[in-house]
N, C-alpha and C. Protein backbone atom coordinates (compact mmCIF):
# COMPACT_ATOMS: atom_id res chain seq x y z
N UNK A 1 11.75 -25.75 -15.57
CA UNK A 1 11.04 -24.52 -15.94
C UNK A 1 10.96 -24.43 -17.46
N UNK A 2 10.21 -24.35 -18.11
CA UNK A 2 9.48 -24.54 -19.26
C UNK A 2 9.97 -22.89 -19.54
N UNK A 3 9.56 -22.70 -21.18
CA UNK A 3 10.20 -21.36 -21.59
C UNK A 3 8.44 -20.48 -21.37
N UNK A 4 7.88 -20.74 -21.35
CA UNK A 4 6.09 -20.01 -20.35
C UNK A 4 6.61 -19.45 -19.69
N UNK A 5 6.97 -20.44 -18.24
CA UNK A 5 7.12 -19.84 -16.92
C UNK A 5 8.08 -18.80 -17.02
N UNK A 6 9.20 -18.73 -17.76
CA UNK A 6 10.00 -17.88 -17.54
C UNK A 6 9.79 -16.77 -18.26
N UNK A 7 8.75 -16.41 -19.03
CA UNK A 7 8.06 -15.36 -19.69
C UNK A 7 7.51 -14.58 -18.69
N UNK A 8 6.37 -15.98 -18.23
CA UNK A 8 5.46 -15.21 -16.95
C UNK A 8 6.32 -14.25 -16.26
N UNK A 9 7.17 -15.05 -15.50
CA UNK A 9 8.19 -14.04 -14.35
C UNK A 9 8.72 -12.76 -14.69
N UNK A 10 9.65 -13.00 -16.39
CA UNK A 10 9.92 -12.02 -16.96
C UNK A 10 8.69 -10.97 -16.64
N UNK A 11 8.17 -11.26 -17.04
CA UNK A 11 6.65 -9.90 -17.20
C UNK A 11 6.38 -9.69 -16.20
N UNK A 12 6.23 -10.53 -14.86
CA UNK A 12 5.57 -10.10 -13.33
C UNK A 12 6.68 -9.03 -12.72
N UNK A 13 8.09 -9.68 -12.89
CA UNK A 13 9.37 -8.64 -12.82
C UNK A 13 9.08 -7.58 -13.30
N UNK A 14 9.17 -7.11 -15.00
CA UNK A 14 8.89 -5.69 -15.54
C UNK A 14 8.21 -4.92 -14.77
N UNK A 15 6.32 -5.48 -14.44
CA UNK A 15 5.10 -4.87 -13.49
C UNK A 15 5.38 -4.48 -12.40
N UNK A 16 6.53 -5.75 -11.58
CA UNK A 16 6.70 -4.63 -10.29
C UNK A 16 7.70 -3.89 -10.35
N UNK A 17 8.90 -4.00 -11.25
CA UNK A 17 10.08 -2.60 -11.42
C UNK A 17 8.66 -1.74 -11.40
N UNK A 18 7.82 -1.72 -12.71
CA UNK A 18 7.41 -0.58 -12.83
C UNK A 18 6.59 0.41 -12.30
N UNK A 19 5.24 -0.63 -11.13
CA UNK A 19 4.57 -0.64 -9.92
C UNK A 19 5.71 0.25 -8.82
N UNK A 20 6.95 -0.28 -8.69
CA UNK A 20 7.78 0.65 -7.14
C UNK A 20 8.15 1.79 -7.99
N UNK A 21 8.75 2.02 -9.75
CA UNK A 21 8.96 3.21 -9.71
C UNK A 21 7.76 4.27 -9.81
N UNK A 22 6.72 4.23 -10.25
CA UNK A 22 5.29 4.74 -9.95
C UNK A 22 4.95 4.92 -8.53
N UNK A 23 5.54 4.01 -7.66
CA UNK A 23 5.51 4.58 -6.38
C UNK A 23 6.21 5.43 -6.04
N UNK A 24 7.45 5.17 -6.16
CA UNK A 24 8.34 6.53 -5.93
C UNK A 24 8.28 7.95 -6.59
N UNK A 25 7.57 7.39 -7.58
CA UNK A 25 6.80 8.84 -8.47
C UNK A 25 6.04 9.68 -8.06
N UNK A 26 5.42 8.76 -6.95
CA UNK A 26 4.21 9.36 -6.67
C UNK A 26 4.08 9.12 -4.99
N UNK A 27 5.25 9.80 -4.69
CA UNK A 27 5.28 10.09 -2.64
C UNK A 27 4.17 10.90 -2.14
N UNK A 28 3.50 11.70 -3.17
CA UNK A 28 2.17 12.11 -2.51
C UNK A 28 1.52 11.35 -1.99
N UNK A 29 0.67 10.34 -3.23
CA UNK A 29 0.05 9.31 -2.72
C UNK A 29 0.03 8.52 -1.95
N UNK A 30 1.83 8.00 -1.39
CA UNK A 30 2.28 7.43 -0.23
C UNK A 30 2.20 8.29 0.77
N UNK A 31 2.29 9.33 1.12
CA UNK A 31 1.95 10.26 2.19
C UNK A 31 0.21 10.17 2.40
N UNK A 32 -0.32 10.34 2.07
CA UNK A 32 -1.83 10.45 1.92
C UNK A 32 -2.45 8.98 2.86
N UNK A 33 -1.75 8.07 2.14
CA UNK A 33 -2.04 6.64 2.74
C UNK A 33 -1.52 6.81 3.85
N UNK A 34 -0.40 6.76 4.23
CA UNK A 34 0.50 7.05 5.52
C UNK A 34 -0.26 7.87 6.69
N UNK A 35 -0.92 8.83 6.28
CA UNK A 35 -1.86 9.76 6.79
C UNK A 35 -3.16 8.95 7.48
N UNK A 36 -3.78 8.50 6.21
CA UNK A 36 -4.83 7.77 6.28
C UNK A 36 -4.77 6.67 7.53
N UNK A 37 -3.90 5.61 7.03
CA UNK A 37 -3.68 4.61 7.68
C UNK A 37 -3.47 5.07 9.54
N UNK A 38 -2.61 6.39 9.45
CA UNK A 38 -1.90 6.64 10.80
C UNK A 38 -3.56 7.08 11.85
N UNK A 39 -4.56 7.95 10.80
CA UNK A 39 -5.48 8.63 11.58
C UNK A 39 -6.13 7.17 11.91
N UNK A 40 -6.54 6.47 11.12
CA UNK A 40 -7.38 5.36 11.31
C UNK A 40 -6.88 4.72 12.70
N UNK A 41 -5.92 3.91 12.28
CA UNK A 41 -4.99 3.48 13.94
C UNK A 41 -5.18 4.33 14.84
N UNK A 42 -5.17 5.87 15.27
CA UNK A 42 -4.97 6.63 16.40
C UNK A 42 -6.60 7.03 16.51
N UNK A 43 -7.19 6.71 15.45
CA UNK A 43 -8.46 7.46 15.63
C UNK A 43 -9.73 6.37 15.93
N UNK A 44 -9.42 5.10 15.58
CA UNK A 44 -10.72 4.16 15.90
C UNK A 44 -10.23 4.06 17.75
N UNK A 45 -9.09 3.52 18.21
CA UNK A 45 -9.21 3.27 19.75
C UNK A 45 -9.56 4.69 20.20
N UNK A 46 -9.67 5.64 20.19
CA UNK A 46 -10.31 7.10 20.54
C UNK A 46 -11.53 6.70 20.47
N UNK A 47 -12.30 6.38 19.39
CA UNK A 47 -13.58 6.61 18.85
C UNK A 47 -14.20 5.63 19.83
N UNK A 48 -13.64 4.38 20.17
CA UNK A 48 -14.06 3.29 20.73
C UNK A 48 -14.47 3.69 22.04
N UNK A 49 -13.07 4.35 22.51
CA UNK A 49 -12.88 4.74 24.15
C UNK A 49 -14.16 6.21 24.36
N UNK A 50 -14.73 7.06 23.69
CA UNK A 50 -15.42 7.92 23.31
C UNK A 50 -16.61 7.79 23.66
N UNK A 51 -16.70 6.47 22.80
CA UNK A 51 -18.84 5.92 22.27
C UNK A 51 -18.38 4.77 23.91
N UNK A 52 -17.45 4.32 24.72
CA UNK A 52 -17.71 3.24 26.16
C UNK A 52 -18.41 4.49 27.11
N UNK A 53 -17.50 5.71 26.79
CA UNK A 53 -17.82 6.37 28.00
C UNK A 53 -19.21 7.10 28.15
N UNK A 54 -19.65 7.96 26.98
CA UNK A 54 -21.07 8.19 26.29
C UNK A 54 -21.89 7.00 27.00
């Protein structure tokens, strides 16, 4: 490992410490997605089963 690569990593490390604490900063936004994601899953096999019977 060359002294580059271990820069690179250094720095990809810092981005994601700082990427998860911005997440944890921001549990709204993880709720929202969580939301999102949950209606999508419960709501396309509905939608599907909906528009067979129509």
């Amino acid at each position: 490992m060359n002294t580059n690569n271990i820069v690179k990593v250094k720095i990809q490390l810092a981005l994601s410490l700082k990427a998860i604490k911005w997440l944890f900063s921001s549990q709204y936004i993880l709720q929202v997605v969580f939301v999102e994601s949950f209606v999508t899953s419960v709501g396309l096999p509905l939608h599907r089963r909906y528009t067979q019977h129509s």
